[in-house]
C-alpha atoms as a PDB file:
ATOM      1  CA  UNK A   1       0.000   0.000   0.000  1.00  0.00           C
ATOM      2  CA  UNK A   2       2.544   2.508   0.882  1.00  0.00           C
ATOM      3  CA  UNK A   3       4.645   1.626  -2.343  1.00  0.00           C
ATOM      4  CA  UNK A   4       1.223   2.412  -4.651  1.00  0.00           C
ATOM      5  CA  UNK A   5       1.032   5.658  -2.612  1.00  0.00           C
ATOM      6  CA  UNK A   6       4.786   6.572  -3.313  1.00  0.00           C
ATOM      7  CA  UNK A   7       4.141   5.769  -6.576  1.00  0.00           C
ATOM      8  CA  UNK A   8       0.796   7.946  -7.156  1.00  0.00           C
ATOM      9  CA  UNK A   9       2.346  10.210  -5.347  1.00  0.00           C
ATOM     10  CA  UNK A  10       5.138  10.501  -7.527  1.00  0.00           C
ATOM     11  CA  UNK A  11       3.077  10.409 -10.783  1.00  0.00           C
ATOM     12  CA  UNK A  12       1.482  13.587  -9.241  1.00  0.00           C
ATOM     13  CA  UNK A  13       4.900  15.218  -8.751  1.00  0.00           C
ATOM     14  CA  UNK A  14       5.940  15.022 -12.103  1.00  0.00           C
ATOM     15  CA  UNK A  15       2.299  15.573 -13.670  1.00  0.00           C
ATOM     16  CA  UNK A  16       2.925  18.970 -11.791  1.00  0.00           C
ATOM     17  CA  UNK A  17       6.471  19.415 -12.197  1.00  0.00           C
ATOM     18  CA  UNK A  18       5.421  18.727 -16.393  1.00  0.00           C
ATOM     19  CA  UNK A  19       2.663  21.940 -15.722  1.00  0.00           C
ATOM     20  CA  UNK A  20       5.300  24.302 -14.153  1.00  0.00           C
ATOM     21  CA  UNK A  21       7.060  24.672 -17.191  1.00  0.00           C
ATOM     22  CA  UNK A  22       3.781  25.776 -19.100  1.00  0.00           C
ATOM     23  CA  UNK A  23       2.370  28.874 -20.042  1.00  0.00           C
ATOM     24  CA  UNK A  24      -0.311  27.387 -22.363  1.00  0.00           C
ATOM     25  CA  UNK A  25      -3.054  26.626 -20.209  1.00  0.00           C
ATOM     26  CA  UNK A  26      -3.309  22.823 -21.160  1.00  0.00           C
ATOM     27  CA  UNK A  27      -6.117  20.202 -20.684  1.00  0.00           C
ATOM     28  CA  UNK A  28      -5.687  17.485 -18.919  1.00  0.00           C
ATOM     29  CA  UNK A  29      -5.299  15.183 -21.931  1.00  0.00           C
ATOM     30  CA  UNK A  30      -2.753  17.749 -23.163  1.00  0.00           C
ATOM     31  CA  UNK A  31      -0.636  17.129 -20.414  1.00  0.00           C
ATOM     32  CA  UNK A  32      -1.354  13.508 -20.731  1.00  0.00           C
ATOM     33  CA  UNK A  33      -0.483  13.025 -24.016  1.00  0.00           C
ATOM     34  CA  UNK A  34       2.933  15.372 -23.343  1.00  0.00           C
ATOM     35  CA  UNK A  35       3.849  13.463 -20.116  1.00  0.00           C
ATOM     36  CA  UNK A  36       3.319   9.982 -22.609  1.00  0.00           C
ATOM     37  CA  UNK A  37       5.537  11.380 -25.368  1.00  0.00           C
ATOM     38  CA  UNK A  38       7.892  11.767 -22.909  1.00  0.00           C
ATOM     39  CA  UNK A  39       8.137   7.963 -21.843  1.00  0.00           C
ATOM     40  CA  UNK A  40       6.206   8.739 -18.800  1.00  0.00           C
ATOM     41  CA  UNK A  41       3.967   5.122 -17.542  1.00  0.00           C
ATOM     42  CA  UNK A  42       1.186   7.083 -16.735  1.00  0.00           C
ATOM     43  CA  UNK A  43      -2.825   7.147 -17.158  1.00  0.00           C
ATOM     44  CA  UNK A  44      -5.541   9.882 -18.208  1.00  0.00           C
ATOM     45  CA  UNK A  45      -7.024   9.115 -15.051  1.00  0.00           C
ATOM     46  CA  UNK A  46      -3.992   9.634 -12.846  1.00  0.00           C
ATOM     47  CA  UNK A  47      -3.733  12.846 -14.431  1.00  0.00           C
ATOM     48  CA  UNK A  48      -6.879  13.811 -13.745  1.00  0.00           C
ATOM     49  CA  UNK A  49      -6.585  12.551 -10.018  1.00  0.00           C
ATOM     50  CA  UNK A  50      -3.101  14.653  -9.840  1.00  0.00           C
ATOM     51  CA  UNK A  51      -4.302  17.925 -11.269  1.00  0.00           C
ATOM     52  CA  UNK A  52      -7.948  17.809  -8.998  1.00  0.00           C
ATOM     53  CA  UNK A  53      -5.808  16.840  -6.015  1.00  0.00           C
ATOM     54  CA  UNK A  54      -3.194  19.828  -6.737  1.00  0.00           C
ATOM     55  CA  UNK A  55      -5.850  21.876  -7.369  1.00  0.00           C
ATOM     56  CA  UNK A  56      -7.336  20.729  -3.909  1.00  0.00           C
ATOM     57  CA  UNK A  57      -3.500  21.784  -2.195  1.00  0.00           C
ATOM     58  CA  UNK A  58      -4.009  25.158  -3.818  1.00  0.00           C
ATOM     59  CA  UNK A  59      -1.268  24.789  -6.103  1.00  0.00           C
ATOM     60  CA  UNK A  60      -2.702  24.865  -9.642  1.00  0.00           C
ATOM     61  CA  UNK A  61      -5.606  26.728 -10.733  1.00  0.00           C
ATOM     62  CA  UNK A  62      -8.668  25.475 -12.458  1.00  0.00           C
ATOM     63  CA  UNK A  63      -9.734  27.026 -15.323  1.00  0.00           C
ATOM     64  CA  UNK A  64     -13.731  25.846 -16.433  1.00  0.00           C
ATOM     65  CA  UNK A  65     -13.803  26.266 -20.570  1.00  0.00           C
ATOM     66  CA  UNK A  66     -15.541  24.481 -22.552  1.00  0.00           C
ATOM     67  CA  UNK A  67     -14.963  21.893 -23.720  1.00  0.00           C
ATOM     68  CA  UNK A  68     -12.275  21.157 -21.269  1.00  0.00           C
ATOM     69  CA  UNK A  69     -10.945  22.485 -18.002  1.00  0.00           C
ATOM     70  CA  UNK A  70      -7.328  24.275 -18.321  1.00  0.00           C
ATOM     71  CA  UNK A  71      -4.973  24.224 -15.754  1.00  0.00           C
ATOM     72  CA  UNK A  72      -2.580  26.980 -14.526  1.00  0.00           C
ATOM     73  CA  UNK A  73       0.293  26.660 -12.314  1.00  0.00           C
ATOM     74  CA  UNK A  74       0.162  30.351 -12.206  1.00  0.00           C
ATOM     75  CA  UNK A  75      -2.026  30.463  -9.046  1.00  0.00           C
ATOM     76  CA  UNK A  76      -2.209  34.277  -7.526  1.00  0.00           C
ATOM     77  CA  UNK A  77      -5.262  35.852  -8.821  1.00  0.00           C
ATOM     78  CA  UNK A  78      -4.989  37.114 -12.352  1.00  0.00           C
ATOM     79  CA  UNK A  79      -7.375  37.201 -15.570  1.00  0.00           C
ATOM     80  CA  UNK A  80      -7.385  34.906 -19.014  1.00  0.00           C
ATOM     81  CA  UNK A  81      -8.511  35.456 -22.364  1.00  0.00           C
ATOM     82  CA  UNK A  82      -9.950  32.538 -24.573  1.00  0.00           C
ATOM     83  CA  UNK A  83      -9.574  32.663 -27.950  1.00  0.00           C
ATOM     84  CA  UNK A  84     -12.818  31.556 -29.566  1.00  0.00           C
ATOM     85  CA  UNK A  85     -11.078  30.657 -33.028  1.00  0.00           C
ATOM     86  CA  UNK A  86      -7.331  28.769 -31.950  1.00  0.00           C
ATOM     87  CA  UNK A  87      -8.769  27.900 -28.895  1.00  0.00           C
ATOM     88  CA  UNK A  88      -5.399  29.414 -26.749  1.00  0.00           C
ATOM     89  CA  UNK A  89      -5.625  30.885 -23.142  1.00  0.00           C
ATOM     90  CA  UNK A  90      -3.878  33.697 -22.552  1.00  0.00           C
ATOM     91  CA  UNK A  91      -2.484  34.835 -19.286  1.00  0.00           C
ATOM     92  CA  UNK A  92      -3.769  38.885 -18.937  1.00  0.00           C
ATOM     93  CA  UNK A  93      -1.505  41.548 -17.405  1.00  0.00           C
ATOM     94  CA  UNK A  94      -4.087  43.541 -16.046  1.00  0.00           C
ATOM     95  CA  UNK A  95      -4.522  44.039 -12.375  1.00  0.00           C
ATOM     96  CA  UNK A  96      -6.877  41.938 -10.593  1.00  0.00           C
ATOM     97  CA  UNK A  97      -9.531  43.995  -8.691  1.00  0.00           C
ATOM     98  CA  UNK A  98     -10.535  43.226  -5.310  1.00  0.00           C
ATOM     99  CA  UNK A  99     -13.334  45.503  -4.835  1.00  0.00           C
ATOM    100  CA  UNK A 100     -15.364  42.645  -7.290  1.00  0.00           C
ATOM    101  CA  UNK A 101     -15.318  40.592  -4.786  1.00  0.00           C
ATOM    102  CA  UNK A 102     -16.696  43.195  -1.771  1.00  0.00           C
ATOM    103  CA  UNK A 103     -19.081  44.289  -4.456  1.00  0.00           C
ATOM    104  CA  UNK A 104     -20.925  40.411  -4.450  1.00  0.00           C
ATOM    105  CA  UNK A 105     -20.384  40.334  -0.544  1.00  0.00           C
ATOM    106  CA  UNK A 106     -23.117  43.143  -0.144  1.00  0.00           C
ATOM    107  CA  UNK A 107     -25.182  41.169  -1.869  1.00  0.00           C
ATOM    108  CA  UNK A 108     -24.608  38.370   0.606  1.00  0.00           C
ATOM    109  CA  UNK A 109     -22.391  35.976  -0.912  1.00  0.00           C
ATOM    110  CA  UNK A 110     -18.957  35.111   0.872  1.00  0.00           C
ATOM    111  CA  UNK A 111     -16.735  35.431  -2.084  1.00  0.00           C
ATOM    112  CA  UNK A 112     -13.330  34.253  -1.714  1.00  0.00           C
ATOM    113  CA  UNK A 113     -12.232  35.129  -4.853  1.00  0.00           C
ATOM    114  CA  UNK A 114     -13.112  35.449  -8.562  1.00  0.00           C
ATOM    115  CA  UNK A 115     -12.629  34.229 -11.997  1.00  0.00           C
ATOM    116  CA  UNK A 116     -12.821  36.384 -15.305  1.00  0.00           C
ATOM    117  CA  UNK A 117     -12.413  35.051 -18.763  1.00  0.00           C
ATOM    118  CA  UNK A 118     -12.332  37.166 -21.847  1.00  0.00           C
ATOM    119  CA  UNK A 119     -13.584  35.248 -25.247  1.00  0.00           C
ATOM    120  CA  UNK A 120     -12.723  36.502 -28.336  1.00  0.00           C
ATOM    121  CA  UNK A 121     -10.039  36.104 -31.128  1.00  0.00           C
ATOM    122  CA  UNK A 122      -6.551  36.763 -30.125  1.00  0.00           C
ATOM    123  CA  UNK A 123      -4.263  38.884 -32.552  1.00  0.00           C
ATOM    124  CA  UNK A 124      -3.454  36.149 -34.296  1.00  0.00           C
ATOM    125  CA  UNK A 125      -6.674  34.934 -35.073  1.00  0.00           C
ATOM    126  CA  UNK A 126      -7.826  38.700 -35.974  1.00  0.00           C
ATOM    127  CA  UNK A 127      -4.937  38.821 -38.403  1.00  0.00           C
ATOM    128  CA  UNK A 128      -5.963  35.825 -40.035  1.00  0.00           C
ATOM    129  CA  UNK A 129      -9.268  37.257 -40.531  1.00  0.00           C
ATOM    130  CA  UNK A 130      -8.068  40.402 -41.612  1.00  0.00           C
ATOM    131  CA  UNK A 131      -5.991  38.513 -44.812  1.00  0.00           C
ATOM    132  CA  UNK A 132      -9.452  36.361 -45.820  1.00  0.00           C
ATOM    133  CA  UNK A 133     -11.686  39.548 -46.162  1.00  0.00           C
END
């Protein structure tokens, strides 16, 4: 028993360790397929059970779009944009604002923090666009 924990355990280390040197927001199958290509024994469910559990510990971030969560090791509040045509998540550098989450609070929620997504076409995508008209 202890050697299967070591073992999952382990599995979850290096499904993290493969996330900390992304910036691309994967899916879970993403990372699966990346961690396989790498000669890594490892199964889509393990990764799933790594990156919920992580996410549990606080240190990954969940991000819910369709069609599949992303994950982020980038964990202190910030803000993403989805592109709706590549299907990319993009890290925003814009600063995160607190006063969102005061703002629910009078309503009478107990907000701990929020989410914000963006959806639209990145520049690439609007570049491409651009050349077709």
């Amino acid at each position: 028993m202890k050697i299967m924990l070591r073992q999952e355990r382990g599995k979850r280390d290096r499904v993290l360790q493969e996330l900390l040197g992304r910036t691309d927001h994967p899916t879970a199958e993403e990372l699966y397929l990346t961690l396989r290509e790498k000669g890594e024994e490892i199964s889509l469910a393990t990764v799933y059970r790594a990156l919920r559990s992580l996410a549990e510990e606080g240190l990954v971030a969940t991000l819910p779009i369709a069609p599949a969560d992303r994950f982020d090791p980038t964990t202190r509040p910030h803000y993403h944009f989805h592109c709706l045509r590549c299907d990319r998540v993009f890290d925003l550098d814009l600063p995160y604002k607190p006063e969102l989450d005061r703002a629910s609070e009078k309503l009478g929620f107990s907000v701990y923090h929020h989410t914000l997504v963006f959806h639209g076409l990145c520049p690439a995508c609007q570049e491409k666009t651009r050349r077709v008209e």
